[in-house]
Each structure stands twice: as structure tokens, then as C-alpha cells.
PDB file of N, CA and C in Angstrom:
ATOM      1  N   UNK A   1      13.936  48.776 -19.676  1.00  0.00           N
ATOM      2  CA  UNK A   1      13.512  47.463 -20.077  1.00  0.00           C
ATOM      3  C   UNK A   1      14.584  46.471 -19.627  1.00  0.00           C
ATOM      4  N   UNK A   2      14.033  45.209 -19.057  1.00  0.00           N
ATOM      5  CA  UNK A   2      14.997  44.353 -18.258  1.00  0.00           C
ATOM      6  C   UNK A   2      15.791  43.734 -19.438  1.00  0.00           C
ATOM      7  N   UNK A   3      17.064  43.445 -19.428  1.00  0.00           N
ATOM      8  CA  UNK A   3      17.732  42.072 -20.380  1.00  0.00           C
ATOM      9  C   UNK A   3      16.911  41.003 -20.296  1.00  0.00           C
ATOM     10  N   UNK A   4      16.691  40.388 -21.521  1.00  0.00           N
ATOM     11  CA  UNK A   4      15.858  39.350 -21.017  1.00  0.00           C
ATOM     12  C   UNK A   4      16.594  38.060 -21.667  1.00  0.00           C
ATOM     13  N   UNK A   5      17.919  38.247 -21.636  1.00  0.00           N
ATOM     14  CA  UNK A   5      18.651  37.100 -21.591  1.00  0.00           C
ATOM     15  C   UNK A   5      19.322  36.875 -20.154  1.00  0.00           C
ATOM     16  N   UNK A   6      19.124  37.439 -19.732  1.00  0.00           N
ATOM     17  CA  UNK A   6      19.264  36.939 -18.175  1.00  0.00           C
ATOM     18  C   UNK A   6      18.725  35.609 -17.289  1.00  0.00           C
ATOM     19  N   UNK A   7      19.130  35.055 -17.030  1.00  0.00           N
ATOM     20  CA  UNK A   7      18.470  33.453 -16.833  1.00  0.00           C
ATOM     21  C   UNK A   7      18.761  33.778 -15.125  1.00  0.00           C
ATOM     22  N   UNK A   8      16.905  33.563 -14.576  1.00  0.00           N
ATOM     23  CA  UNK A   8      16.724  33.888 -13.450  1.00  0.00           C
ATOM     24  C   UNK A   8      16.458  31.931 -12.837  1.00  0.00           C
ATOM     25  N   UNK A   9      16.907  31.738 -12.076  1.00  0.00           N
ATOM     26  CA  UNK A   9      16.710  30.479 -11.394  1.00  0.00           C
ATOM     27  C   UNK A   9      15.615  30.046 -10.247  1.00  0.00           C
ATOM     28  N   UNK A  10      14.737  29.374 -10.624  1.00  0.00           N
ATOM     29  CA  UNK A  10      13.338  29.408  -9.961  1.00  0.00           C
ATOM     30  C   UNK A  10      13.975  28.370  -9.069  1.00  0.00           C
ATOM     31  N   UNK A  11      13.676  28.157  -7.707  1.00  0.00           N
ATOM     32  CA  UNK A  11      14.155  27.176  -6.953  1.00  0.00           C
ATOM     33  C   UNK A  11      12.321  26.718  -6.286  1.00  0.00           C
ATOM     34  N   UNK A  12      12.617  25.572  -6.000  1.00  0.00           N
ATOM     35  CA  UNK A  12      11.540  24.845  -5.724  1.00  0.00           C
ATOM     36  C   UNK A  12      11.419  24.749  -3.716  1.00  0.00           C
ATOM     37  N   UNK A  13      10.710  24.879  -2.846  1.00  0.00           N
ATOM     38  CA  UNK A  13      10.377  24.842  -2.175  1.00  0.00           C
ATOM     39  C   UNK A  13      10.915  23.456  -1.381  1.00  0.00           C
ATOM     40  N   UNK A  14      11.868  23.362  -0.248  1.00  0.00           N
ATOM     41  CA  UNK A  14      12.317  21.609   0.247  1.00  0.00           C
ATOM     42  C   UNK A  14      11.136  21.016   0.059  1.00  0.00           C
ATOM     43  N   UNK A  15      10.021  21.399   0.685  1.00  0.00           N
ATOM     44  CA  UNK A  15       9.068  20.675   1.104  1.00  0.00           C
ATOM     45  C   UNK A  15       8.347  19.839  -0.402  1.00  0.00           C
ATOM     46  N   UNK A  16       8.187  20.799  -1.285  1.00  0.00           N
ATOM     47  CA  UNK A  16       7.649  20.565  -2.682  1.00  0.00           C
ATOM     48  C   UNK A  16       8.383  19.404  -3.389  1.00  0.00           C
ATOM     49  N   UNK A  17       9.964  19.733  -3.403  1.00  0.00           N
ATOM     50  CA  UNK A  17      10.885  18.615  -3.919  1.00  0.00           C
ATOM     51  C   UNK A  17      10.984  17.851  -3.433  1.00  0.00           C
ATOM     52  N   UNK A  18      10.438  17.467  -1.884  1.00  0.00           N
ATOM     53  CA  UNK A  18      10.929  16.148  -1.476  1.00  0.00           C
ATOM     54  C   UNK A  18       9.675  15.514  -1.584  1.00  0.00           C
ATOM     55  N   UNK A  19       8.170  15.877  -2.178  1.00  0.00           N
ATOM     56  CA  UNK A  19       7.112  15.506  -1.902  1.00  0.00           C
ATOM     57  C   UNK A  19       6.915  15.261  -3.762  1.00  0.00           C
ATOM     58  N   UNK A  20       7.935  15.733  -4.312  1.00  0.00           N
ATOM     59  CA  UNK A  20       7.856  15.716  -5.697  1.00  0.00           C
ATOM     60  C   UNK A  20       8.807  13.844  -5.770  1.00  0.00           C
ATOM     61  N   UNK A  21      10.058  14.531  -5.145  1.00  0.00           N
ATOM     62  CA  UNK A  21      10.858  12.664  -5.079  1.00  0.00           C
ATOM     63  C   UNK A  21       9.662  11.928  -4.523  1.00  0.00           C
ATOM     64  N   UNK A  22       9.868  12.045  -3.331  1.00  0.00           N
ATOM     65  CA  UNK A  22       8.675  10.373  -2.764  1.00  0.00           C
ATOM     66  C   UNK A  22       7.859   9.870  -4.310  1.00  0.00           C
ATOM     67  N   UNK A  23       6.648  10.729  -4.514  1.00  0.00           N
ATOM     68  CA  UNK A  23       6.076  10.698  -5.604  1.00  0.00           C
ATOM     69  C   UNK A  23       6.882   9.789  -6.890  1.00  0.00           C
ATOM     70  N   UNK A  24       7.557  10.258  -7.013  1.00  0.00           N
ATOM     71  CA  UNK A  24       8.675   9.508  -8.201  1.00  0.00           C
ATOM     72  C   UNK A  24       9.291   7.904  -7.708  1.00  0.00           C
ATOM     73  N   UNK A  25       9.505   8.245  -6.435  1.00  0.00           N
ATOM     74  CA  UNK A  25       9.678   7.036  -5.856  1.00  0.00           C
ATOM     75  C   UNK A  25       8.682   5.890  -5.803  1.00  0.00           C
ATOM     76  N   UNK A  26       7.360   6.220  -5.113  1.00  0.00           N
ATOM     77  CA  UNK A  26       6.264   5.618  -5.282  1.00  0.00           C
ATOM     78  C   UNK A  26       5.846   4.971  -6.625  1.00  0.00           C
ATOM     79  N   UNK A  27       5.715   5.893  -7.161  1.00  0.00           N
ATOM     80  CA  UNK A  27       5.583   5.637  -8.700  1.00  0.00           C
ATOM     81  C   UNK A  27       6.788   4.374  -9.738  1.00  0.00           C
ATOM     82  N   UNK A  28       7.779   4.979  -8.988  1.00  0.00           N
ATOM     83  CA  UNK A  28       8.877   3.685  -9.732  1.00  0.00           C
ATOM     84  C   UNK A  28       8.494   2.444  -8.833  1.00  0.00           C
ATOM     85  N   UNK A  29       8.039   2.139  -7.900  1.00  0.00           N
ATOM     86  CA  UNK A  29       7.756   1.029  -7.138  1.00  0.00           C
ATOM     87  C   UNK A  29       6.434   0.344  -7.422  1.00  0.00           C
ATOM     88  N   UNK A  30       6.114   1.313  -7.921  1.00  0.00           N
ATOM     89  CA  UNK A  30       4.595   1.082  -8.221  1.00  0.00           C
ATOM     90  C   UNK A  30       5.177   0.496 -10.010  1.00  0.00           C
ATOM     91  N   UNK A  31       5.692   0.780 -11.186  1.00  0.00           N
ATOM     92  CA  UNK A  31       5.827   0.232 -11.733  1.00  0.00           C
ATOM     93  C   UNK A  31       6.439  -1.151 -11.667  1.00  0.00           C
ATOM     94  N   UNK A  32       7.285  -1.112 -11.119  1.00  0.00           N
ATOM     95  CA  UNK A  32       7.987  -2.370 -10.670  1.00  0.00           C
ATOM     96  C   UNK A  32       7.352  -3.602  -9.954  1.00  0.00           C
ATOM     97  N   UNK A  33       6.301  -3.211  -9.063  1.00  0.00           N
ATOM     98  CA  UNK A  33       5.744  -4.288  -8.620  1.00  0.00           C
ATOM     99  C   UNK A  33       4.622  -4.563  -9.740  1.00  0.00           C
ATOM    100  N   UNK A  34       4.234  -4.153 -11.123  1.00  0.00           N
ATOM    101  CA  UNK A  34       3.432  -4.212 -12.030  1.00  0.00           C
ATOM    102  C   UNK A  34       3.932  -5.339 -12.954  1.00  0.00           C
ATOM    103  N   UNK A  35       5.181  -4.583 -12.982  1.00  0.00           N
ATOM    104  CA  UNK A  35       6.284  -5.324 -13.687  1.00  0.00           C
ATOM    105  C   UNK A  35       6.256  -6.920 -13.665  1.00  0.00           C
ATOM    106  N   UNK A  36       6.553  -6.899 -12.256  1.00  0.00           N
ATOM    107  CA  UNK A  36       6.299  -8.646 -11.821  1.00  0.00           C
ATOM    108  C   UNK A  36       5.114  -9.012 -11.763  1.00  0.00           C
ATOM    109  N   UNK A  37       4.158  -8.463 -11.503  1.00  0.00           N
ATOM    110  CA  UNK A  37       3.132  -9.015 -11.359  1.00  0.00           C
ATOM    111  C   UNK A  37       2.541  -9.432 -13.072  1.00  0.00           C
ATOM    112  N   UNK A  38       2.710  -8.758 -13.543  1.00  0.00           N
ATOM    113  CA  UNK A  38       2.346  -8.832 -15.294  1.00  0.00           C
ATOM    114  C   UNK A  38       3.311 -10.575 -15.512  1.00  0.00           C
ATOM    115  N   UNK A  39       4.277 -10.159 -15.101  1.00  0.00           N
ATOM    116  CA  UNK A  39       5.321 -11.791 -15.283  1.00  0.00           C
ATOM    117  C   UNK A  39       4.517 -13.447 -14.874  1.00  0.00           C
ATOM    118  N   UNK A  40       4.352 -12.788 -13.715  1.00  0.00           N
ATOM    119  CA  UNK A  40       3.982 -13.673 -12.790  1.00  0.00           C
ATOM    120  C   UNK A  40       2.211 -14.065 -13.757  1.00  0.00           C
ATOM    121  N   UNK A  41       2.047 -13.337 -13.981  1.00  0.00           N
ATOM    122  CA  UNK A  41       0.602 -13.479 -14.773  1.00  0.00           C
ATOM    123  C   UNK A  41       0.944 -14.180 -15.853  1.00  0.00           C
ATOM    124  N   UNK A  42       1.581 -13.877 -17.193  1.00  0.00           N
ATOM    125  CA  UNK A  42       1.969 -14.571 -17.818  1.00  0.00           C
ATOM    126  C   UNK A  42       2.423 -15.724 -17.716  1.00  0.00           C
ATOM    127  N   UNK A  43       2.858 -16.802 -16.560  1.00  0.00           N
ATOM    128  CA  UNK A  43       3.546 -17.737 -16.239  1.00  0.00           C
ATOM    129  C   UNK A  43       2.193 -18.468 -15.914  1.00  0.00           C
ATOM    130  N   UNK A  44       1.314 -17.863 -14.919  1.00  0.00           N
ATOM    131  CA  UNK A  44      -0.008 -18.841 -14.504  1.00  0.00           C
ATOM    132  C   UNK A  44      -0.845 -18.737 -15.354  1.00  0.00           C
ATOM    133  N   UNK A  45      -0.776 -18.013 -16.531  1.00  0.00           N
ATOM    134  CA  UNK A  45      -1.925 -18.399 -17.752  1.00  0.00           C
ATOM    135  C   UNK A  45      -1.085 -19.593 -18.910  1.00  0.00           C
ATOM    136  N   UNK A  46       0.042 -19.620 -18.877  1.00  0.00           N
ATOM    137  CA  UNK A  46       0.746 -21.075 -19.635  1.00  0.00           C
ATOM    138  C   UNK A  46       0.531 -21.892 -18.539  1.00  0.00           C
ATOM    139  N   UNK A  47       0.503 -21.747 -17.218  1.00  0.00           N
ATOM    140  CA  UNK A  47      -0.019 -23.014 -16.714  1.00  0.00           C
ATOM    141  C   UNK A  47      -1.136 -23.655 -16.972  1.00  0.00           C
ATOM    142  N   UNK A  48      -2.143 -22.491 -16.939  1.00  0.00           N
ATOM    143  CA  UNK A  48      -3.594 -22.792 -17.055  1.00  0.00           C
ATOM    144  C   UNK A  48      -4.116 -23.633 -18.192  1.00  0.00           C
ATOM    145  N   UNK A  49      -3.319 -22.774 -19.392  1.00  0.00           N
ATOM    146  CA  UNK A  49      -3.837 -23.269 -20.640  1.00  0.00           C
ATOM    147  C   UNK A  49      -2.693 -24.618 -21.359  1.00  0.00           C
ATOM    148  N   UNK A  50      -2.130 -25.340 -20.005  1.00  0.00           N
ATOM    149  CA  UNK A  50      -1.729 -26.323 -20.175  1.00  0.00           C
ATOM    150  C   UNK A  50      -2.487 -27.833 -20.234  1.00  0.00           C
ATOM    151  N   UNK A  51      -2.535 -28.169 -21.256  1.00  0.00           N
ATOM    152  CA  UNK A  51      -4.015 -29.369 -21.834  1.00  0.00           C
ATOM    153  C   UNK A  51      -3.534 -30.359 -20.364  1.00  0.00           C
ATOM    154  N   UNK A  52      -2.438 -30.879 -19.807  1.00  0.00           N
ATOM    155  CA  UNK A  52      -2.055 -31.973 -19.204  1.00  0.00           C
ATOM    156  C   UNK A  52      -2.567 -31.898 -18.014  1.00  0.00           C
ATOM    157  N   UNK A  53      -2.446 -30.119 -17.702  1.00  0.00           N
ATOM    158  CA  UNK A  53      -3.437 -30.374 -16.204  1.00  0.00           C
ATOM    159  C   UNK A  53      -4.756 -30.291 -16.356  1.00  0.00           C
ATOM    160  N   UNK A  54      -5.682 -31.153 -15.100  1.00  0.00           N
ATOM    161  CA  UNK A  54      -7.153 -31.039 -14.976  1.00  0.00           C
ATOM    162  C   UNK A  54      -7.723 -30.136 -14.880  1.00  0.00           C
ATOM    163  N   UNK A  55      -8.801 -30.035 -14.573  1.00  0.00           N
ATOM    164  CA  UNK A  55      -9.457 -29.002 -14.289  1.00  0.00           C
ATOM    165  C   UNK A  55      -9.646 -29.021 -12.842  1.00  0.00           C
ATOM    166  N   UNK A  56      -9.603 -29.806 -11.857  1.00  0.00           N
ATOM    167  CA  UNK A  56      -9.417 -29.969 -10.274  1.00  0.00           C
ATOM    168  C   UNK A  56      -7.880 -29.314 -10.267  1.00  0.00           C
ATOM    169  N   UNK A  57      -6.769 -29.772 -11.182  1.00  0.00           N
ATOM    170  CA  UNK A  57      -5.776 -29.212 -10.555  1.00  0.00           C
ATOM    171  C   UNK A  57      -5.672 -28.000 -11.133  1.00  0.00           C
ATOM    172  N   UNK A  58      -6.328 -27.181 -12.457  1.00  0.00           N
ATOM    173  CA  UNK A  58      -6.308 -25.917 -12.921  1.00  0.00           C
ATOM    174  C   UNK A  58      -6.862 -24.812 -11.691  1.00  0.00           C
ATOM    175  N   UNK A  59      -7.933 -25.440 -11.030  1.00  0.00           N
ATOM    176  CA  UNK A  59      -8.709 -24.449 -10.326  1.00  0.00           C
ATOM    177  C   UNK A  59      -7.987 -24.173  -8.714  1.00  0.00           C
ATOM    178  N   UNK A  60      -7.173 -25.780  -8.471  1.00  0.00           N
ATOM    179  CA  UNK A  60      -6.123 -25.211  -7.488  1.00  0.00           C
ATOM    180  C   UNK A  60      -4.593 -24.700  -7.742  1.00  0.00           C
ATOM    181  N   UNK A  61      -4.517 -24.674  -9.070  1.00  0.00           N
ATOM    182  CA  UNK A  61      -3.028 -24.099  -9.234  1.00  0.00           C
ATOM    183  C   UNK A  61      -3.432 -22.286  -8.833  1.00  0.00           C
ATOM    184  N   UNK A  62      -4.793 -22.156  -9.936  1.00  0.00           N
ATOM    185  CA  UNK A  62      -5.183 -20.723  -9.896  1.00  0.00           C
ATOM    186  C   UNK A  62      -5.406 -20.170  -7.991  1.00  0.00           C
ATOM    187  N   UNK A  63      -5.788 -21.246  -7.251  1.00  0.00           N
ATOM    188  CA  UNK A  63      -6.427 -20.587  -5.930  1.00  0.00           C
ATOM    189  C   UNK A  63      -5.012 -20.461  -4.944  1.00  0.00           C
ATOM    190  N   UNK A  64      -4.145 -21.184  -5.755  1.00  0.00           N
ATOM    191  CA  UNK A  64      -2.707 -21.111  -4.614  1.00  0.00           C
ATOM    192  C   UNK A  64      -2.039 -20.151  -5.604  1.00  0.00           C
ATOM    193  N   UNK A  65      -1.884 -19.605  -6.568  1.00  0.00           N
ATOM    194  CA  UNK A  65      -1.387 -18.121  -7.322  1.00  0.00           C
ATOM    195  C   UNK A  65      -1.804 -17.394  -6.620  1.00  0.00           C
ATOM    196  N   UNK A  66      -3.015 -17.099  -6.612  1.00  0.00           N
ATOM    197  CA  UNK A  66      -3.755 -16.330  -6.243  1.00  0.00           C
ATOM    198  C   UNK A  66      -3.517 -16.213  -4.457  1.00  0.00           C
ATOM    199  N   UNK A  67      -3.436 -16.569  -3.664  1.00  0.00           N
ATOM    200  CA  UNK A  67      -3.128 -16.359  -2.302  1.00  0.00           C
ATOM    201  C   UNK A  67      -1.185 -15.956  -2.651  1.00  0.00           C
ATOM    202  N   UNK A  68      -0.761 -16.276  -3.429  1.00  0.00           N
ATOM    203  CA  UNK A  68       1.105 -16.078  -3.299  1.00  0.00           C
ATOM    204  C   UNK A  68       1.022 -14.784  -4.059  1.00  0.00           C
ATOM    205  N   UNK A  69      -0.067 -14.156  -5.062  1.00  0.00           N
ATOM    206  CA  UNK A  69       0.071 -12.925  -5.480  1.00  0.00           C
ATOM    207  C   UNK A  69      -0.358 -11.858  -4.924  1.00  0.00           C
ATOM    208  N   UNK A  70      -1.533 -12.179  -4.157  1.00  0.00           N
ATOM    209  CA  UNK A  70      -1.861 -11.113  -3.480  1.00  0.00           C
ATOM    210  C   UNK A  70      -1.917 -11.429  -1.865  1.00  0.00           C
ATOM    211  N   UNK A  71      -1.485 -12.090  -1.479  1.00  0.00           N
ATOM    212  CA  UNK A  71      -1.042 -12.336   0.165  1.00  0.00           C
ATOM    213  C   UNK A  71      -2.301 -12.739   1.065  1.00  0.00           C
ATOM    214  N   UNK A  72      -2.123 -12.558   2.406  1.00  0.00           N
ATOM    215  CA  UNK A  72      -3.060 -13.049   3.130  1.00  0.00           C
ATOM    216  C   UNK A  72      -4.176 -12.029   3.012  1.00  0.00           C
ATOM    217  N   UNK A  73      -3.649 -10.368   2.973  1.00  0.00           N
ATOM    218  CA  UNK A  73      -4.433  -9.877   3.255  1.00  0.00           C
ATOM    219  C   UNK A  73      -5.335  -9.056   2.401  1.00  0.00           C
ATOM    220  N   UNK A  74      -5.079  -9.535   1.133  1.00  0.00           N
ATOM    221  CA  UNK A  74      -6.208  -8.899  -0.076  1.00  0.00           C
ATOM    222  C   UNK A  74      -6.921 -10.127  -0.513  1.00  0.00           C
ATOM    223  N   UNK A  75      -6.179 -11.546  -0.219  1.00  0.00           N
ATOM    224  CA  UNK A  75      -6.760 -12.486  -0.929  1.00  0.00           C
ATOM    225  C   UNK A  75      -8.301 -13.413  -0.893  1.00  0.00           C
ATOM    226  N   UNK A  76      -8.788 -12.626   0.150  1.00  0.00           N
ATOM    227  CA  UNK A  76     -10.253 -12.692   0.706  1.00  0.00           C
ATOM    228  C   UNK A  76     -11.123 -12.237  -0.364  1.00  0.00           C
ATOM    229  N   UNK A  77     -10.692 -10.933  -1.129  1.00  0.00           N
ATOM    230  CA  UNK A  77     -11.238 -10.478  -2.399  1.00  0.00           C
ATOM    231  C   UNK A  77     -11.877 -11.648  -3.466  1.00  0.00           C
ATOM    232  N   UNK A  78     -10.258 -12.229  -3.534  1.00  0.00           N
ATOM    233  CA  UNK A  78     -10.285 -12.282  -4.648  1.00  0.00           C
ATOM    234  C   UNK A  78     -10.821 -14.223  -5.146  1.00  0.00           C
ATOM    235  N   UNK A  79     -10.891 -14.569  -3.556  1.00  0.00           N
ATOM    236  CA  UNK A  79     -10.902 -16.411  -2.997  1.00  0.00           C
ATOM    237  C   UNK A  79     -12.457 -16.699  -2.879  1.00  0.00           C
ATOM    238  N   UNK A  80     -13.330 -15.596  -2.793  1.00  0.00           N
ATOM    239  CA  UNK A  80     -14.642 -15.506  -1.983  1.00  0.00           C
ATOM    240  C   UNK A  80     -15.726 -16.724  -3.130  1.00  0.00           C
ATOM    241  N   UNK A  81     -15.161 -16.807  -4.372  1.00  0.00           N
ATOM    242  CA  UNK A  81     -15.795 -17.754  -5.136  1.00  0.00           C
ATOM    243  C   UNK A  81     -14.900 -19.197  -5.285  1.00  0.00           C
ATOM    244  N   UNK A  82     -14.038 -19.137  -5.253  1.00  0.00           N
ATOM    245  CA  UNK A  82     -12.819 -20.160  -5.015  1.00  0.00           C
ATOM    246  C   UNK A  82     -13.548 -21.746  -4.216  1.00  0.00           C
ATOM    247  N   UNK A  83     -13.722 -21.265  -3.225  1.00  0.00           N
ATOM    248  CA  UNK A  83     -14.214 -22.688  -2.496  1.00  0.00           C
ATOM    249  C   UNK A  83     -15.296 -23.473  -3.266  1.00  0.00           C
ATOM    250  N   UNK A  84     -16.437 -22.385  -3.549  1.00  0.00           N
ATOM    251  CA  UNK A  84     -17.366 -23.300  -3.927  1.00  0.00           C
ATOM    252  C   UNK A  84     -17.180 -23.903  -5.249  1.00  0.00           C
ATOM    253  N   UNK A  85     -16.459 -23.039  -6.200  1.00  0.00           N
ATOM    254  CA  UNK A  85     -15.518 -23.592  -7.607  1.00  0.00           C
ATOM    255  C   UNK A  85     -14.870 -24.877  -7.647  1.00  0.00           C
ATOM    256  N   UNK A  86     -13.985 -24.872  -5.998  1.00  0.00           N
ATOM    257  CA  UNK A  86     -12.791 -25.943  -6.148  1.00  0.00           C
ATOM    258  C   UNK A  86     -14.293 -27.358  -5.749  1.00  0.00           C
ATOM    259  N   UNK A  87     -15.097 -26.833  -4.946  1.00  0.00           N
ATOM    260  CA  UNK A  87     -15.704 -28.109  -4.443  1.00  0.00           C
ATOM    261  C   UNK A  87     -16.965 -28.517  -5.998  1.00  0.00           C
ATOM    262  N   UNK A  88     -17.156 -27.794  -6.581  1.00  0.00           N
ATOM    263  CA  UNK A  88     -17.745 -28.098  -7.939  1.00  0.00           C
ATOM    264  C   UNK A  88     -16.993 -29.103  -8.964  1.00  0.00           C
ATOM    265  N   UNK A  89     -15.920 -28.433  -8.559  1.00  0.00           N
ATOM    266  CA  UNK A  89     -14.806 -29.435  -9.696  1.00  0.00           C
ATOM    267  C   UNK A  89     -14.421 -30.487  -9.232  1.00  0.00           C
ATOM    268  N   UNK A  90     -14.636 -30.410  -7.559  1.00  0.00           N
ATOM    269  CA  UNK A  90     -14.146 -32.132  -7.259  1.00  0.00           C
ATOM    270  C   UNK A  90     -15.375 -32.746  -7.190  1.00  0.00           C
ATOM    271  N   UNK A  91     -16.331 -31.991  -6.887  1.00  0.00           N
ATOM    272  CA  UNK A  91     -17.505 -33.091  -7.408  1.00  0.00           C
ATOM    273  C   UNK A  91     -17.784 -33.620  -8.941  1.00  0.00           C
ATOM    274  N   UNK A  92     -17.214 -32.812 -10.028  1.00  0.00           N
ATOM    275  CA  UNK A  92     -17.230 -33.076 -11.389  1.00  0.00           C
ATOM    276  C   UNK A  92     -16.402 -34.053 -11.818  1.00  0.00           C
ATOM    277  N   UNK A  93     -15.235 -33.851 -10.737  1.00  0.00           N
ATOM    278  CA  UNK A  93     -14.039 -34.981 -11.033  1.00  0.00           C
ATOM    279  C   UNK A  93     -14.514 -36.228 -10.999  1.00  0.00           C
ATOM    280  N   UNK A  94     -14.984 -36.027  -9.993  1.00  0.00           N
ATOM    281  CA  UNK A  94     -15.590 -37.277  -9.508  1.00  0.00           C
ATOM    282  C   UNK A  94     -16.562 -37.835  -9.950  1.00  0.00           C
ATOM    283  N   UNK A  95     -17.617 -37.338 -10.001  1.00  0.00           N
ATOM    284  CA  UNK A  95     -18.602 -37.880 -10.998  1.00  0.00           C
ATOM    285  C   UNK A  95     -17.577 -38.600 -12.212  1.00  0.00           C
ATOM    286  N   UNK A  96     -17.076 -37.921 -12.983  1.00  0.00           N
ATOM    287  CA  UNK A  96     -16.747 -38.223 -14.483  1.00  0.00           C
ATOM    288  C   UNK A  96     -15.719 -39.575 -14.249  1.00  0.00           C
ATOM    289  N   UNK A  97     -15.014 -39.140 -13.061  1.00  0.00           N
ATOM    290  CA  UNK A  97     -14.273 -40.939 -12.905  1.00  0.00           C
ATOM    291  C   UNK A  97     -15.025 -41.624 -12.761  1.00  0.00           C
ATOM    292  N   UNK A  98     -16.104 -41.762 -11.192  1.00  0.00           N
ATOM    293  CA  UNK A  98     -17.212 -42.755 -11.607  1.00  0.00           C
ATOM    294  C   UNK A  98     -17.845 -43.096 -12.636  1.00  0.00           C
ATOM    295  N   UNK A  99     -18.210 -42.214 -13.611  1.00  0.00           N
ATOM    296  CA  UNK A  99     -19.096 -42.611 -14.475  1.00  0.00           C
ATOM    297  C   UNK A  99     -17.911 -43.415 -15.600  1.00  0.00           C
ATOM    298  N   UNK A 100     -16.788 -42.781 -16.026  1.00  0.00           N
ATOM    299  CA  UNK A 100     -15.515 -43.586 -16.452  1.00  0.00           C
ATOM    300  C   UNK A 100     -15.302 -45.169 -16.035  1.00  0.00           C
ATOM    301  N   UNK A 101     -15.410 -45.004 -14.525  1.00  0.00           N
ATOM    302  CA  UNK A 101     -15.157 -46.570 -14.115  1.00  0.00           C
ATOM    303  C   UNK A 101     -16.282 -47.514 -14.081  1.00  0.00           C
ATOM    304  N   UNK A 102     -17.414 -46.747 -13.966  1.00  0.00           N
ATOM    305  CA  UNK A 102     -18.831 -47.365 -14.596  1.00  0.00           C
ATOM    306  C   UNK A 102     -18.967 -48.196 -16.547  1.00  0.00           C
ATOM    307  N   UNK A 103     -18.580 -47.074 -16.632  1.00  0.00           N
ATOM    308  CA  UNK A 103     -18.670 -47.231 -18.454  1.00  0.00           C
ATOM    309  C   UNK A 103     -17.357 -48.288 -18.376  1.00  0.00           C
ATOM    310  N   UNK A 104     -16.222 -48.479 -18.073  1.00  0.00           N
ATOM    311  CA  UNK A 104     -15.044 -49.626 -18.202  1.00  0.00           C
ATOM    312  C   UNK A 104     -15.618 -51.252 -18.064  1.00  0.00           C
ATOM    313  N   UNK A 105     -16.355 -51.080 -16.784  1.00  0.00           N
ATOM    314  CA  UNK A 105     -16.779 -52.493 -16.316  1.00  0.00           C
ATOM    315  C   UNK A 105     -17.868 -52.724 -17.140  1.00  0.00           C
TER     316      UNK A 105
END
């Protein structure tokens, strides 16, 4: 019968451990860019839900975040309603000043 306090040492395969690091690596990068991005989120929702800005300038603070968070090349996703939004709100703007500078005179 073997001792079985004998402490046998399992060694891991290069290939396995270095595919085990990357992994760990990935993964810490992958938290980290979460990290900021969660920040960065938090910062453009106190913008948003700031009473002083409009709603013309709410919908372009959000459409220029939005191209600086996710770059040129995801931001097609995420912009594809954006235009017709921003041009809704400047037509709303507008209306409501006219009708403002209507109702003054």
C-alpha cells in the first residue's frame, strides 16, 4: 500500500498554462474596460438628468457619448435611431420657440 502522505506534483501542460494566463489576462482587461465604462456611464446619466440642459442638447450630449464610447466602429449600432431623434427634437425645439415667440407678441 502506497504512503499516502506523499505529495505528488501535478504539473500543467506549457501550452494549457499559457492558454490558462492569456485567459486571465483577457478577463482582467475585460473587467477593466467595464470598469470605465460603468464610470463613464454614470457621468452621462448626471448629465442627462441635468434639468438645465434641453432636450436638443440632451439628445446631442447622448449621440456624441455615444460615438466617444463605443468608437467609429460599433457606433453604427448603436446611432441608427439617433438622427431621426436629433431631427425630431430640433423640430420640437423649434416649434415650442415659435410658438413661445408667438404667445410673447
Amino acid at each position: 500500500m502506497p504512503n499516502s502522505s506523499i505529495a505528488t506534483s501535478v504539473t500543467m501542460p506549457p501550452d494549457r498554462e499559457a492558454l490558462g494566463l492569456m485567459t486571465n489576462l483577457k478577463l482582467d482587461r475585460f473587467k477593466l474596460r467595464k470598469q470605465k465604462f460603468d464610470e463613464e456611464y454614470t457621468e452621462i446619466m448626471k448629465k442627462n438628468n441635468d434639468a438645465t440642459l434641453s432636450l436638443l442638447g440632451k439628445v446631442q450630449m447622448l449621440k456624441h457619448n455615444i460615438v466617444r464610447l463605443f468608437g467609429e466602429a460599433s457606433k453604427e449600432r448603436y446611432l441608427k435611431n439617433f438622427d431621426e431623434l436629433l431631427a425630431l427634437t430640433q423640430a420640437n425645439t423649434l416649434t415650442s420657440n415659435d410658438l413661445l415667440e408667438n404667445f410673447r407678441q
